[in-house]
Protein backbone atom coordinates (compact mmCIF):
# COMPACT_ATOMS: atom_id res chain seq x y z
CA UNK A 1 22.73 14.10 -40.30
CA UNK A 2 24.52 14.06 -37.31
CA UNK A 3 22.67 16.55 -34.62
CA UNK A 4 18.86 17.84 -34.24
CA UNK A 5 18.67 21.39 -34.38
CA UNK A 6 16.53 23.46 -32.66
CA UNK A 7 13.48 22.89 -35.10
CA UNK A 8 14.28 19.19 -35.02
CA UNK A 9 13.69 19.46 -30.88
CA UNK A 10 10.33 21.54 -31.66
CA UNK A 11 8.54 18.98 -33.88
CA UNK A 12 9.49 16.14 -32.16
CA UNK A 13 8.01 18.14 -28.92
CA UNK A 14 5.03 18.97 -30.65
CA UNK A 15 4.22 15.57 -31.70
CA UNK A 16 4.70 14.23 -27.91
CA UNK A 17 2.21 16.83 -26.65
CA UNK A 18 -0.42 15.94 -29.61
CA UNK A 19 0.03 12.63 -28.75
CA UNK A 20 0.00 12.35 -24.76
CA UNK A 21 -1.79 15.97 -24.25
CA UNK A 22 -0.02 18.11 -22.04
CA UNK A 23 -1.83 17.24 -18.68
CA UNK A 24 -0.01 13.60 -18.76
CA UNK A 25 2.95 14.69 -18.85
CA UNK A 26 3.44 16.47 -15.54
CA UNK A 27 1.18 13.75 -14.28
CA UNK A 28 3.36 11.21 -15.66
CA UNK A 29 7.03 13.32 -14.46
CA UNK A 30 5.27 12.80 -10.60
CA UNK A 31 4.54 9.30 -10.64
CA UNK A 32 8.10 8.90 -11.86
CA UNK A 33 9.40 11.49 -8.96
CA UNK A 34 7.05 9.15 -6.67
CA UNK A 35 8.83 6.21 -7.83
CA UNK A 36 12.52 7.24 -7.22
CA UNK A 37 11.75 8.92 -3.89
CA UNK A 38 10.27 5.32 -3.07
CA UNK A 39 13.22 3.33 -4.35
CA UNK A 40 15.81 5.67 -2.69
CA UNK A 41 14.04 4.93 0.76
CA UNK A 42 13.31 1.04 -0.19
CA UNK A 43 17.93 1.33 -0.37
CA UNK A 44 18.21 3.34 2.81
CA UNK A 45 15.65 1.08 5.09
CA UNK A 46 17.87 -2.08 3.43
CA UNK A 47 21.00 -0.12 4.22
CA UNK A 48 20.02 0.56 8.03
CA UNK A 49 19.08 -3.35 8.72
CA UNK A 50 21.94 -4.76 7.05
CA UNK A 51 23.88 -2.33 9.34
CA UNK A 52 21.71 -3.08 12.65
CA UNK A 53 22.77 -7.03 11.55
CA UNK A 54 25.99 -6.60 11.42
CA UNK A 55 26.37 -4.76 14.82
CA UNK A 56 24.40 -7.75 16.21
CA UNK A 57 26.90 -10.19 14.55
CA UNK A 58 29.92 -8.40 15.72
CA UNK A 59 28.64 -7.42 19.93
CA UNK A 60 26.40 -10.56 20.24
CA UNK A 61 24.77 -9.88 23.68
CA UNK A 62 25.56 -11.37 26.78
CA UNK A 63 23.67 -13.90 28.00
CA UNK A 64 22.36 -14.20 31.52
CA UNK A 65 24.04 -17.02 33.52
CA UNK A 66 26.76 -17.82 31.39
């Protein structure tokens, strides 16, 4: 009762390709890839302006005729 042997693994598989057919599921594993590889450069883009603001913050520019 505690693991799923390898025949366990087999039927469960066989009853996720009966149900979703076995184009959707590569289909479905790229829209997935799509949406990490989106989220990862949604973080850096956030990373790079919260860096460019804090550069800004700490050099403020000088001002002409002050």
């Amino acid at each position: 009762m505690g693991t799923f042997s390898l025949s366990h693994w087999l039927v469960v598989l066989a009853i996720v390709l009966i149900l979703f057919g076995a184009g959707r599921i590569p289909k479905a594993m790229g829209d997935l890839a799509r949406g990490v590889r989106a989220f990862r450069t949604g973080m850096r883009d956030d990373n790079a302006e919260g860096a460019a603001d804090q550069l800004a913050e700490a050099h403020p520019a000088e001002r002409p005729g002050s």
